[in-house]
N, C-alpha and C. Protein backbone atom coordinates (compact mmCIF):
# COMPACT_ATOMS: atom_id res chain seq x y z
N UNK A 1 136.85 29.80 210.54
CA UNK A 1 135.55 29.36 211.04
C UNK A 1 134.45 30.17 210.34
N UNK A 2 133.63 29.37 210.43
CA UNK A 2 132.39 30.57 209.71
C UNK A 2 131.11 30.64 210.18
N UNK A 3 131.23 32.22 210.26
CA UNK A 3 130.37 33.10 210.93
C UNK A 3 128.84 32.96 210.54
N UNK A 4 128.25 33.17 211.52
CA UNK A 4 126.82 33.59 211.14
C UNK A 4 126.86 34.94 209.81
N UNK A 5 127.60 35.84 210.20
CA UNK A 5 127.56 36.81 208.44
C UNK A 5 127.88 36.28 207.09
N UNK A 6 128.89 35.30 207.65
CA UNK A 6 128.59 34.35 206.22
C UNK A 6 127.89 34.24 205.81
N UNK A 7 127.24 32.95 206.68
CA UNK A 7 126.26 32.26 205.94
C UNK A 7 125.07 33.15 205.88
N UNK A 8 124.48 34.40 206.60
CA UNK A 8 123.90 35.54 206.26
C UNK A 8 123.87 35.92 205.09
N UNK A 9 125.47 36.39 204.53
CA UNK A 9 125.53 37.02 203.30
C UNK A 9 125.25 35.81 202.13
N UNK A 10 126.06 35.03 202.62
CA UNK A 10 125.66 33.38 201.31
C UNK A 10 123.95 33.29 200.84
N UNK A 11 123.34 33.50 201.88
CA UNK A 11 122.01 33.34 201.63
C UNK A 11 121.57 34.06 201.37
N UNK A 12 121.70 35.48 201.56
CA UNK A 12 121.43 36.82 200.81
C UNK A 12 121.76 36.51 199.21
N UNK A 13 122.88 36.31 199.08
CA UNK A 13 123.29 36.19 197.61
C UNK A 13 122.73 35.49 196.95
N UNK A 14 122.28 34.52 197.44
CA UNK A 14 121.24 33.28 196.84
C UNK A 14 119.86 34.14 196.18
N UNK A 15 119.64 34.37 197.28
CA UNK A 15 117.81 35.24 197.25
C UNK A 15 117.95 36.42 196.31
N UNK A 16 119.09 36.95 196.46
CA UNK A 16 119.16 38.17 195.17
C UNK A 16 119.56 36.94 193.74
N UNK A 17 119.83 36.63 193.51
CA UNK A 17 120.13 35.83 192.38
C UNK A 17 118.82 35.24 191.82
N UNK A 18 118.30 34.94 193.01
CA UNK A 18 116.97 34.27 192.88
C UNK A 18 115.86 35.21 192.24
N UNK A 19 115.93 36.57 192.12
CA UNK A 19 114.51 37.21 191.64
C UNK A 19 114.75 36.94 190.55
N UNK A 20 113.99 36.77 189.93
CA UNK A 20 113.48 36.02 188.52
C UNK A 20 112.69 37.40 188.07
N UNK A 21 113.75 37.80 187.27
CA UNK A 21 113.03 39.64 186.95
C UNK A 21 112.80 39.34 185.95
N UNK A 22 112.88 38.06 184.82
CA UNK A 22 112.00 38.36 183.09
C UNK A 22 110.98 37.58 183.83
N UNK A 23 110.73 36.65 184.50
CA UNK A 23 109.38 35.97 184.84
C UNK A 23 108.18 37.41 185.36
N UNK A 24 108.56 37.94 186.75
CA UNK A 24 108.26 38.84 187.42
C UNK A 24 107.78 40.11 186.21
N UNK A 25 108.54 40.37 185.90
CA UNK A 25 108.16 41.58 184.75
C UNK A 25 107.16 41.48 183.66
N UNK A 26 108.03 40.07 182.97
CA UNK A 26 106.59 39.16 182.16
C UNK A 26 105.34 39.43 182.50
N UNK A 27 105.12 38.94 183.84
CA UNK A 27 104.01 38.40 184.14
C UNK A 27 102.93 39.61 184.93
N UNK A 28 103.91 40.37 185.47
CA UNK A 28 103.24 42.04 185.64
C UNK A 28 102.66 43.15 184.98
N UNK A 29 103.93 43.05 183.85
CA UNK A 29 103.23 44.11 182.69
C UNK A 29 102.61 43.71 181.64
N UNK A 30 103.41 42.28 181.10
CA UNK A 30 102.96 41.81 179.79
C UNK A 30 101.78 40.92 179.96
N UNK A 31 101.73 40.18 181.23
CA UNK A 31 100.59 38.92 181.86
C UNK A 31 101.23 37.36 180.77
N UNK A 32 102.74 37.38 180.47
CA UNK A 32 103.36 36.67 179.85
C UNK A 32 104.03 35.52 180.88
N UNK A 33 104.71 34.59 180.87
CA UNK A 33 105.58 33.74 181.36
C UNK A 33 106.54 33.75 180.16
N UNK A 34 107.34 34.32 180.38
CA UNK A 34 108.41 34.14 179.17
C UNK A 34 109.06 32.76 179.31
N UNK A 35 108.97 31.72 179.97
CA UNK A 35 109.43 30.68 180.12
C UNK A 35 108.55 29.67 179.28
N UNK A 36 107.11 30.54 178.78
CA UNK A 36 106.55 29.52 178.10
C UNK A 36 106.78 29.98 176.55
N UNK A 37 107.76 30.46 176.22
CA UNK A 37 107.84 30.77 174.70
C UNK A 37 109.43 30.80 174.09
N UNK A 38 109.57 31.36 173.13
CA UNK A 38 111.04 31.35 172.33
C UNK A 38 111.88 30.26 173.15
N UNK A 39 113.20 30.36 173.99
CA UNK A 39 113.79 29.46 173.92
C UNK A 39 113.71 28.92 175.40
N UNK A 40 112.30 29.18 176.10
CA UNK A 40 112.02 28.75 177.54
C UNK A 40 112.73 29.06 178.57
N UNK A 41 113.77 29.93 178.35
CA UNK A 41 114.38 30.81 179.70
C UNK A 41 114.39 32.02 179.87
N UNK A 42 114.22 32.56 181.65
CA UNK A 42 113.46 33.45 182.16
C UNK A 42 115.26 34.24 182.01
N UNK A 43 115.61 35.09 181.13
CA UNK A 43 116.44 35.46 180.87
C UNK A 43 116.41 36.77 180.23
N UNK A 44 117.46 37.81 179.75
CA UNK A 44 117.38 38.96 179.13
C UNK A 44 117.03 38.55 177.50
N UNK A 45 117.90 37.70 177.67
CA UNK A 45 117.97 37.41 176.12
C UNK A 45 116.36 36.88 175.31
N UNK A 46 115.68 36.21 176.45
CA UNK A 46 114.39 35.02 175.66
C UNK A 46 113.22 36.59 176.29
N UNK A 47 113.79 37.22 176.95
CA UNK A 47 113.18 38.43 176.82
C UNK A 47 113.01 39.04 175.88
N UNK A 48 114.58 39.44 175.31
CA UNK A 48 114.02 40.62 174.34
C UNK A 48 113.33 39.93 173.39
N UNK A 49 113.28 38.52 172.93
CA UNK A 49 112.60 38.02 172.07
C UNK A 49 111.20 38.06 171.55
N UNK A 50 110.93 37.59 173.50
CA UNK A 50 109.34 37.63 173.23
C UNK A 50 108.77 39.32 174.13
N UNK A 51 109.14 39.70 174.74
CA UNK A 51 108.70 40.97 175.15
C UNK A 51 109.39 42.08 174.54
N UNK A 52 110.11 42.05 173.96
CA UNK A 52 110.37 43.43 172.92
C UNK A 52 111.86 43.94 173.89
N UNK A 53 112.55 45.39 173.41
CA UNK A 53 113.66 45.68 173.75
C UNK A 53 113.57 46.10 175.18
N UNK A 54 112.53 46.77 175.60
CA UNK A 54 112.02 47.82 176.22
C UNK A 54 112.33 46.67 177.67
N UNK A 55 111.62 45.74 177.37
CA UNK A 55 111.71 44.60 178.48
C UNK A 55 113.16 43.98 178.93
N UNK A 56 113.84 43.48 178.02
CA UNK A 56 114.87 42.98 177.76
C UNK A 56 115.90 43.80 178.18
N UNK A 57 115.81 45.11 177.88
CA UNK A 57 116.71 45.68 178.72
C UNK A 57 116.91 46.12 180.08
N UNK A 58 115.14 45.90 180.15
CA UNK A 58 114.94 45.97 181.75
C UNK A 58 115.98 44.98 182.61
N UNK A 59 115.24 44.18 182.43
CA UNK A 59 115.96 42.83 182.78
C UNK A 59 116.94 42.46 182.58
N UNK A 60 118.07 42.97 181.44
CA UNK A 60 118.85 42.80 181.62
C UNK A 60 120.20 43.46 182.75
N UNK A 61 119.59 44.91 182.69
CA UNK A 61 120.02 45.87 183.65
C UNK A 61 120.19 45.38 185.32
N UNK A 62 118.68 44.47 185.37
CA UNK A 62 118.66 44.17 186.82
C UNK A 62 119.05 42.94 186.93
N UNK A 63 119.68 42.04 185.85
CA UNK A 63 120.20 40.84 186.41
C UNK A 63 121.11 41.13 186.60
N UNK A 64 121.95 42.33 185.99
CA UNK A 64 123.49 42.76 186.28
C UNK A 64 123.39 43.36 187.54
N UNK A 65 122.67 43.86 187.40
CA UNK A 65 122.88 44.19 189.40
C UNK A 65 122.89 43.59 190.55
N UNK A 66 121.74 42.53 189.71
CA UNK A 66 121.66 41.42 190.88
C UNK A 66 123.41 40.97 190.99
N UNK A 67 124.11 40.33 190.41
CA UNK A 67 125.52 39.60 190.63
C UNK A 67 126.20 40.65 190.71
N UNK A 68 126.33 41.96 190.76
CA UNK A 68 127.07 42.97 191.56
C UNK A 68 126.75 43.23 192.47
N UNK A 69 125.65 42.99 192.79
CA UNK A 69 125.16 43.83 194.29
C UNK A 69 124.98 42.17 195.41
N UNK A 70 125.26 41.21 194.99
CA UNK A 70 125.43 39.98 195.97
C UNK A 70 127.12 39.95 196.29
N UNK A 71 127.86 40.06 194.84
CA UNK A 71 129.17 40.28 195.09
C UNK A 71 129.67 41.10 196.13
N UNK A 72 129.30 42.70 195.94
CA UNK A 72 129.97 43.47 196.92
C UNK A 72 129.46 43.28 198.51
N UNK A 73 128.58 42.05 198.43
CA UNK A 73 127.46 42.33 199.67
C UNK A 73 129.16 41.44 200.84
N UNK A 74 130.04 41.33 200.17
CA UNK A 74 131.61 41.05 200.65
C UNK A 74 131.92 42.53 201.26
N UNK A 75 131.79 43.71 201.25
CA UNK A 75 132.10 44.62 201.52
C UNK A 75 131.28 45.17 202.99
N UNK A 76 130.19 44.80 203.10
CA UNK A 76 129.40 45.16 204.22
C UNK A 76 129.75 44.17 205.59
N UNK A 77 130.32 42.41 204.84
CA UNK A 77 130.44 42.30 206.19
C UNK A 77 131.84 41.60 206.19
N UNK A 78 132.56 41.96 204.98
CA UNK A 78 133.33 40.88 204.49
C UNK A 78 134.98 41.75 206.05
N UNK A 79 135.21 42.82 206.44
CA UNK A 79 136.13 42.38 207.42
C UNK A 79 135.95 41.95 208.47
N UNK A 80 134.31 41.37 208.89
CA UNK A 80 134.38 40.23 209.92
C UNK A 80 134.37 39.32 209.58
N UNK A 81 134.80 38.65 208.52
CA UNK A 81 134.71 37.16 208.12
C UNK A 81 135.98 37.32 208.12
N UNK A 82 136.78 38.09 207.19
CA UNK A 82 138.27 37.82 206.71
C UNK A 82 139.19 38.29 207.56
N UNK A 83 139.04 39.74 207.86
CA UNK A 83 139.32 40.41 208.93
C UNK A 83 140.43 41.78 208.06
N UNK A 84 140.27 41.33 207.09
CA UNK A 84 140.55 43.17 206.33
C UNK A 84 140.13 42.52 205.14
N UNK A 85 140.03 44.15 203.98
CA UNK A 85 139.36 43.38 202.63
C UNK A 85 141.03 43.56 201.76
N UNK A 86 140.10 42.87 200.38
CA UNK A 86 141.17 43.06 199.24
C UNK A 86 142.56 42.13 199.47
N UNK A 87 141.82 41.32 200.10
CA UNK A 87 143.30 39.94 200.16
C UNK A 87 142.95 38.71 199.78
N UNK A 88 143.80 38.22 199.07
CA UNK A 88 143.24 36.83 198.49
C UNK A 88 141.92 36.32 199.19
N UNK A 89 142.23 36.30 200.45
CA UNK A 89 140.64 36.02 201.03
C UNK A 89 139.72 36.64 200.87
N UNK A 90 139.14 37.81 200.65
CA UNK A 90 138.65 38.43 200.55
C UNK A 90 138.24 38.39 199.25
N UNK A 91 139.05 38.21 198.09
CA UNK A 91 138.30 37.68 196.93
C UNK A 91 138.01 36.57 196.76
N UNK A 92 138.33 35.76 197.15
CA UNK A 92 137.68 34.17 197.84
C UNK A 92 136.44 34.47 197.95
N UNK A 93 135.79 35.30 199.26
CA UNK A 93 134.78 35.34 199.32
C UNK A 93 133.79 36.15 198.20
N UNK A 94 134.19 37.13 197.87
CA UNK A 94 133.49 38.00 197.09
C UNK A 94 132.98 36.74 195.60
N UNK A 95 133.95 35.50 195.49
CA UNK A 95 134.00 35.24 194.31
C UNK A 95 132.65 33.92 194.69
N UNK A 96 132.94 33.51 196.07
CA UNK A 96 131.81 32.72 196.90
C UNK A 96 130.40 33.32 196.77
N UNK A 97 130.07 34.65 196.97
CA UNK A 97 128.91 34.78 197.21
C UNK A 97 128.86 35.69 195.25
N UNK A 98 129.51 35.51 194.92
CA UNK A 98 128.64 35.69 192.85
C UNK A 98 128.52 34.77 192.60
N UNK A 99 129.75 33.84 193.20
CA UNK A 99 128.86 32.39 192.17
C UNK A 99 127.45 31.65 193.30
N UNK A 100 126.94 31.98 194.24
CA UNK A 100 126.06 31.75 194.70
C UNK A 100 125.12 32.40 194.15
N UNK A 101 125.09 33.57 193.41
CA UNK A 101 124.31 34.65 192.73
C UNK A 101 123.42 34.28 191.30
N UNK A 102 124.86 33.58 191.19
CA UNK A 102 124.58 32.72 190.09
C UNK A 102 123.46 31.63 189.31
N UNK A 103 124.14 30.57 190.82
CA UNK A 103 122.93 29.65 191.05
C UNK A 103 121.53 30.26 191.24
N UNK A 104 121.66 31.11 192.02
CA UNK A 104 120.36 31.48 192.21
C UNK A 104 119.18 31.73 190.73
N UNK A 105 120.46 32.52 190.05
CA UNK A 105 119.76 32.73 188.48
C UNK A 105 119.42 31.69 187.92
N UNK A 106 120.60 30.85 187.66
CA UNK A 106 119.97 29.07 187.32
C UNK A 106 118.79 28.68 187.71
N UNK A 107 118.78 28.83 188.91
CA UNK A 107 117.60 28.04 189.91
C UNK A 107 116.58 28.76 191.35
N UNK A 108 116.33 29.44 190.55
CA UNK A 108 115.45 30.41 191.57
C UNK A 108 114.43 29.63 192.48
N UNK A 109 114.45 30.15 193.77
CA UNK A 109 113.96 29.64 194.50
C UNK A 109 112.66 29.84 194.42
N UNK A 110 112.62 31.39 193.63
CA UNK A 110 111.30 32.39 193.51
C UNK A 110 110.43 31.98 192.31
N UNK A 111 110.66 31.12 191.53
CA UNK A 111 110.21 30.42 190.21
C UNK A 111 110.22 29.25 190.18
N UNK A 112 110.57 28.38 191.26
CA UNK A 112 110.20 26.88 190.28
C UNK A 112 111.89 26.20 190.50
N UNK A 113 112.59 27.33 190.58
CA UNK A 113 113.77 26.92 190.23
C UNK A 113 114.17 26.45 188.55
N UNK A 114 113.57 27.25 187.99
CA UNK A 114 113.13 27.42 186.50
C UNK A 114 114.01 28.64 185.80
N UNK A 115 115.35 28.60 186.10
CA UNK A 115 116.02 30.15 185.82
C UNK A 115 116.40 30.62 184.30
N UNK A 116 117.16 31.29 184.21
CA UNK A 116 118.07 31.86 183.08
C UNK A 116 119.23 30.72 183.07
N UNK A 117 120.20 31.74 181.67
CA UNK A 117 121.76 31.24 181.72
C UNK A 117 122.82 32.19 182.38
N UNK A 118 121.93 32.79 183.36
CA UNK A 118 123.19 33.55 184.09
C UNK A 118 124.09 34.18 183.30
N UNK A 119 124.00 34.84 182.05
CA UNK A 119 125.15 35.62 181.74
C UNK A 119 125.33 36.79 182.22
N UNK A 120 123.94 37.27 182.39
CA UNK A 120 123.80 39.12 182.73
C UNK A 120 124.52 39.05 184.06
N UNK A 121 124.23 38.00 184.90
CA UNK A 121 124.57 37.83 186.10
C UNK A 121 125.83 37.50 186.56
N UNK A 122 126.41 36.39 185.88
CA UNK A 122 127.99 36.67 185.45
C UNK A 122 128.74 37.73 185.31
N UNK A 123 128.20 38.48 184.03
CA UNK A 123 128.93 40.36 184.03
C UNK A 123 128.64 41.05 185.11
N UNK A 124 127.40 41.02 185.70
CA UNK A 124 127.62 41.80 187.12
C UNK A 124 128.66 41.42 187.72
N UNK A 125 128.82 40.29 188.17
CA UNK A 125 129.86 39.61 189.14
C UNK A 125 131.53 39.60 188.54
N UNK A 126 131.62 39.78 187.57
CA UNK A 126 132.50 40.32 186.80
C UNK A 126 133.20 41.79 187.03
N UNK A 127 132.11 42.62 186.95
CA UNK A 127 131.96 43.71 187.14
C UNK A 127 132.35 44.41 188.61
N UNK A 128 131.89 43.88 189.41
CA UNK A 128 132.14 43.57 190.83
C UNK A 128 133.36 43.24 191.06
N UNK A 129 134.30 42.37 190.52
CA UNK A 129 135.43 42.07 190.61
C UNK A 129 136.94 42.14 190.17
N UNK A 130 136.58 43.04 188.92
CA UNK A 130 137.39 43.31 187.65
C UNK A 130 137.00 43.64 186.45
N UNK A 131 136.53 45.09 186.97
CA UNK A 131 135.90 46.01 186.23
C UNK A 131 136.84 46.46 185.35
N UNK A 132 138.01 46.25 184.84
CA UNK A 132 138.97 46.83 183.51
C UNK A 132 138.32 45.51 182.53
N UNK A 133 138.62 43.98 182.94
CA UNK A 133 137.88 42.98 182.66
C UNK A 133 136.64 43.00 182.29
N UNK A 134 135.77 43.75 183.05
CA UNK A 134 134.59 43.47 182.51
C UNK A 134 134.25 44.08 181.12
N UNK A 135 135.09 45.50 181.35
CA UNK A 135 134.15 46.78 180.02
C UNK A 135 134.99 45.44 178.44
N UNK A 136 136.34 45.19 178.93
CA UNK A 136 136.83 43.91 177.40
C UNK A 136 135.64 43.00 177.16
N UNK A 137 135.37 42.13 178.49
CA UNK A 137 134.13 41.10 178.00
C UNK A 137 132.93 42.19 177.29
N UNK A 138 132.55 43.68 177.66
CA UNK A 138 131.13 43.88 177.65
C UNK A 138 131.76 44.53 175.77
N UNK A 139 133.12 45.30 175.90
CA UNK A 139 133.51 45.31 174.24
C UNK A 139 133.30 44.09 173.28
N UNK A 140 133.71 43.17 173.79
CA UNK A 140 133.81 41.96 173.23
C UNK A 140 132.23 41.17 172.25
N UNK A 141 131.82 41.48 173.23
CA UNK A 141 130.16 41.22 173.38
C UNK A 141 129.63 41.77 172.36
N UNK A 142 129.79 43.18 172.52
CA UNK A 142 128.79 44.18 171.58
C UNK A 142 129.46 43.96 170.12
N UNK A 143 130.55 43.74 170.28
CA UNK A 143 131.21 43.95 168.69
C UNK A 143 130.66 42.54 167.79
N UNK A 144 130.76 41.57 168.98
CA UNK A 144 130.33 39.91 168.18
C UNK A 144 128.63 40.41 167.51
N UNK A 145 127.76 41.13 168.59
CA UNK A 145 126.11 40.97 168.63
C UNK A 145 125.78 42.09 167.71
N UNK A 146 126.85 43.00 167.05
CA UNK A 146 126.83 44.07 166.12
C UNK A 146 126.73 43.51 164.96
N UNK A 147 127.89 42.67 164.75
CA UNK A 147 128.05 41.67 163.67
C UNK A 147 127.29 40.70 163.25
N UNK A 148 127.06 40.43 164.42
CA UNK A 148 125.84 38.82 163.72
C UNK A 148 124.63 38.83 164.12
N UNK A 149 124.25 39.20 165.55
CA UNK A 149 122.87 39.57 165.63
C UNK A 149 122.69 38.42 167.04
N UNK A 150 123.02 37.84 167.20
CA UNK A 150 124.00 36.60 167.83
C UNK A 150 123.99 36.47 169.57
N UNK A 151 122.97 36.44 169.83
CA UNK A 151 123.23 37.07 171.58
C UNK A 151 124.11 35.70 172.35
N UNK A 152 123.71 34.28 172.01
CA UNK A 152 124.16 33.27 172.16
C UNK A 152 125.86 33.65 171.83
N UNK A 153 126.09 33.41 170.47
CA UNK A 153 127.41 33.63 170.15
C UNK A 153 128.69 34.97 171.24
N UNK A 154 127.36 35.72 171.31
CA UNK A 154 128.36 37.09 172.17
C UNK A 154 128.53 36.81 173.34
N UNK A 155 127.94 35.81 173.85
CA UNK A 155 128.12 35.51 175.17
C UNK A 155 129.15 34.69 175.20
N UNK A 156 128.88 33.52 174.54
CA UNK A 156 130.11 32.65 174.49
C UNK A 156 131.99 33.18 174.55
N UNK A 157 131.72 34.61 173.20
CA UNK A 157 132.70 34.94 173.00
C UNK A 157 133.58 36.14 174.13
N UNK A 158 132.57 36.50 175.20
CA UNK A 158 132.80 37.08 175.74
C UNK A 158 133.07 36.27 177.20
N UNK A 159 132.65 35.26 177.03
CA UNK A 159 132.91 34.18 178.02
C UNK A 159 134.35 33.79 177.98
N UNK A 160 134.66 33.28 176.95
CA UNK A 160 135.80 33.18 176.90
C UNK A 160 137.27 34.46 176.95
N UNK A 161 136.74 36.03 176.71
CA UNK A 161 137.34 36.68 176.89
C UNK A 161 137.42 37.25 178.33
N UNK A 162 137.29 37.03 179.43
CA UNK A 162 137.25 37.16 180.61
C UNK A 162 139.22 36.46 181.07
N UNK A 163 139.08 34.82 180.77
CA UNK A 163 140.36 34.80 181.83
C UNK A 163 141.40 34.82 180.43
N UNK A 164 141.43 34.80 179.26
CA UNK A 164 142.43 35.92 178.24
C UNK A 164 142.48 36.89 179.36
N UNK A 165 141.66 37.77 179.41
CA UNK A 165 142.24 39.33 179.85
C UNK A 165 142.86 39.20 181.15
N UNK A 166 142.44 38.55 181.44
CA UNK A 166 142.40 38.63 183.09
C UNK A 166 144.26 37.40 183.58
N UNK A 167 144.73 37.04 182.58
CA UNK A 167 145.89 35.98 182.42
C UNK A 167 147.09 37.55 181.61
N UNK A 168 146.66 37.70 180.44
CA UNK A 168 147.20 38.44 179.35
C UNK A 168 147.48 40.12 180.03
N UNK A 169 146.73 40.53 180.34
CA UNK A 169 146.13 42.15 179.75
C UNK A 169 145.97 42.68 181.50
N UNK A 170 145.04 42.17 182.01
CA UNK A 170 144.83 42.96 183.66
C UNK A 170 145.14 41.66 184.17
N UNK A 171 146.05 40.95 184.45
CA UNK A 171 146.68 40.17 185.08
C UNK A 171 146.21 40.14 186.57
N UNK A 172 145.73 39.36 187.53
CA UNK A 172 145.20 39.33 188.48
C UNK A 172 146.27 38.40 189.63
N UNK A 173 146.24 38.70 190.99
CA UNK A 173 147.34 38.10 191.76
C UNK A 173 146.32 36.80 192.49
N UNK A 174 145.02 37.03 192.29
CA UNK A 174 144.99 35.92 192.87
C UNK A 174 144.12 34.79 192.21
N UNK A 175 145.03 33.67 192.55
CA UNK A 175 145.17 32.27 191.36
C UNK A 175 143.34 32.05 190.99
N UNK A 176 142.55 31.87 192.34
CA UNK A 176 141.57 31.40 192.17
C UNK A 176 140.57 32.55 191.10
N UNK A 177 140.68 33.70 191.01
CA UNK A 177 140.04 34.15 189.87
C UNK A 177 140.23 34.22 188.31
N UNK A 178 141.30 33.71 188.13
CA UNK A 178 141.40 32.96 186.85
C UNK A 178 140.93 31.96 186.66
N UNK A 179 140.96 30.61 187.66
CA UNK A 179 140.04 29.63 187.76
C UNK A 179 138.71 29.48 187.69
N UNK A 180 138.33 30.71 188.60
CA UNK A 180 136.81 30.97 188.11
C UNK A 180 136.74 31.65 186.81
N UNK A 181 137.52 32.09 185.97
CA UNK A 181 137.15 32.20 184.35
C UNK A 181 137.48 31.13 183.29
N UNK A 182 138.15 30.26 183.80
CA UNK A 182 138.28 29.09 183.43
C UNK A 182 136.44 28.29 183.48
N UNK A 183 136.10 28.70 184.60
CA UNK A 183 135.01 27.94 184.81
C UNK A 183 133.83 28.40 184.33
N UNK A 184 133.88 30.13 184.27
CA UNK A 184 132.72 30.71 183.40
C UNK A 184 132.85 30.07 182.17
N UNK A 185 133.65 30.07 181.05
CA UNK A 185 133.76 29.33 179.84
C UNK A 185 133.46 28.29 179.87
N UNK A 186 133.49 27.33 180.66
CA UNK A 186 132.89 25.91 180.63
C UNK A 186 131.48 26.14 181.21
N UNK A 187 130.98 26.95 182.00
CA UNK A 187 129.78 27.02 182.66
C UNK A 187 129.01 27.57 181.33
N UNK A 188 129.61 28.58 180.22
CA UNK A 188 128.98 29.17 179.37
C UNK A 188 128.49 28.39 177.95
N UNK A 189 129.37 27.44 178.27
CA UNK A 189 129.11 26.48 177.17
C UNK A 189 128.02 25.35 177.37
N UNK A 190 128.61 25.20 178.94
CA UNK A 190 127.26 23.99 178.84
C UNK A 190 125.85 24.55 179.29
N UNK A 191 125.50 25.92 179.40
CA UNK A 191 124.28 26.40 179.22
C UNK A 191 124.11 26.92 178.06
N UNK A 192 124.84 26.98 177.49
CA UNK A 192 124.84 27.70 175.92
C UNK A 192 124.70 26.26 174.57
N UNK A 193 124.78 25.16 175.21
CA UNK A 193 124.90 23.94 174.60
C UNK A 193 123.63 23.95 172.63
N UNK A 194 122.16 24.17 173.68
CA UNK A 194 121.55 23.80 172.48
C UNK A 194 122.04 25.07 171.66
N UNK A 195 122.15 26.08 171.81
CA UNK A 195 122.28 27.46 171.07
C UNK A 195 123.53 26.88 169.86
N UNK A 196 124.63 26.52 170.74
CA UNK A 196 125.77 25.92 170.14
C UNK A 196 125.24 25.02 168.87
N UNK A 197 124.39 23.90 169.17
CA UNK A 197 123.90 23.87 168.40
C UNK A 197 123.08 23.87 166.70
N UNK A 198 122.42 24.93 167.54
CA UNK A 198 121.78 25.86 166.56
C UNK A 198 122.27 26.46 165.43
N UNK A 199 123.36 27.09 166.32
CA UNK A 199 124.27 27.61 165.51
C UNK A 199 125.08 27.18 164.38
N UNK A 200 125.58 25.98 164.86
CA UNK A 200 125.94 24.94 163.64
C UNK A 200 124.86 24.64 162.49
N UNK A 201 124.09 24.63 163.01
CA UNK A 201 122.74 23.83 161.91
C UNK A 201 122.04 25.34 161.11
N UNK A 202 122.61 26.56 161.47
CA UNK A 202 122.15 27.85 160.85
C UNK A 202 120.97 28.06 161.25
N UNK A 203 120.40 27.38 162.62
CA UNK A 203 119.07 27.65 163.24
C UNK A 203 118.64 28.73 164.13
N UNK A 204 120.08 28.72 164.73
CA UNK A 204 119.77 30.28 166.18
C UNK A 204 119.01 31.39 165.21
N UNK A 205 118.29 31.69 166.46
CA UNK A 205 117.48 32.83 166.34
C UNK A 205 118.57 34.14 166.78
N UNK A 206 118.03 35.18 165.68
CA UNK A 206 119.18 36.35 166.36
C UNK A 206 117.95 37.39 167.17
N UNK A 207 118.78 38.58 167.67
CA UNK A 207 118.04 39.49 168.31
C UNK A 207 118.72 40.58 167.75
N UNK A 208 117.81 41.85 167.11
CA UNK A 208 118.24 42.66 166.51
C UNK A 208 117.66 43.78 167.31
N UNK A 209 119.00 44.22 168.08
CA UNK A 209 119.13 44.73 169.47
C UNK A 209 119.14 46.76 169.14
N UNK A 210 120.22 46.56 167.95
CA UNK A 210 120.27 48.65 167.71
C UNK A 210 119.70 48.45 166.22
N UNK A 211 118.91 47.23 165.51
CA UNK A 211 118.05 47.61 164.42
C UNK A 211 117.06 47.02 164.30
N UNK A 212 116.15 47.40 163.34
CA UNK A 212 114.80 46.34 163.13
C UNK A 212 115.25 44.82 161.94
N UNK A 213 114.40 44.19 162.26
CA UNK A 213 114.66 43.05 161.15
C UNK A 213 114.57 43.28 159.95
N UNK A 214 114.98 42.89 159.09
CA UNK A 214 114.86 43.28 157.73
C UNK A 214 113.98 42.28 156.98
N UNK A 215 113.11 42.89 156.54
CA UNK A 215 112.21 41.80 156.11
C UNK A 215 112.90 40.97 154.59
């Protein structure tokens, strides 16, 4: 049955998902809408683009927290819902209220419903859940965005390295969190679509994250 802390925490997770921290930040320090420039999402990435590193990492820091800190919000009330933690149910839920975290990033309630692509927010929730998993996706990541410059591409590739590891390498007992990495990779692609793109046509824009551009 479900509790009023549920749906408490469900909606909590929503509303944290929901701060729209490159809009918010944008629009505080810089007097920017980053939604009105580079690739129109209120994201880390269309951050560092148009507001520089300084921003971008802001924001990226706090979208990861946001989908860790909705995730564990399973821990405050999660043994009156389940009635102990760390059992298939229990990651049921934890996996319920990130991907509600999620949406929220998609579709902020606090913006328009005008969001990001949820990746930062993904690795939080990641992070939150299978943290040996996560540091492979966050290796994974840096080594692709070292190489090419590629924030699109590192995501993808790190998208897809989540249920590899998590099947292969830190093997997980319960079924439904492989499923949900099954589903980040398809979720990553079809927000990652025009980038995909881009990419084909030699158009993506890179972000040159530990150097300057080379003229």
């Amino acid at each position: 049955m479900i509790s009023i802390y549920s749906i408490a925490a469900l909606i909590s997770a929503y509303l944290l998902g929901s701060i729209p921290t490159a809009v918010w930040i944008g629009q505080a320090f810089y007097g920017v809408d980053v939604r009105e420039y580079g690739s129109g999402n209120a994201g880390a990435t269309n951050t560092f683009r148009v507001l520089g590193k300084k921003a971008g990492i802001t924001v990226m820091i706090i979208d990861i927290l946001k989908g860790y800190t909705a995730t564990k919000l399973a821990y405050l009330i999660g043994f009156s819902v389940t009635g102990q933690i760390n059992t298939p149910q229990f990651v049921n839920y934890e996996l319920a209220l990130g991907v509600i975290a999620v949406m929220g990033h998609l579709f902020p309630i606090f913006a328009g419903f005008r969001g990001g692509k949820g990746v930062a927010t993904l690795c939080g929730m990641v992070l939150a859940l299978n943290p040996s998993a996560a540091i492979c996706c966050v290796l994974v990541f840096l080594v692709v965005l070292i190489s090419t410059n590629y924030v699109s591409l590192s995501s993808i590739c790190a998208g897809f390295t989540f249920p590899i590891v998590t099947v292969f390498i830190f093997p997980s007992s319960v079924k439904s969190e492989v499923l949900y990495g099954i589903a980040v990779c398809l979720l990553i692609l079809v927000t990652h679509q025009k980038n995909l793109e881009r990419l084909l046509k030699g158009k993506e824009s890179k972000v040159y994250l530990f150097k300057k551009k080379s003229n």
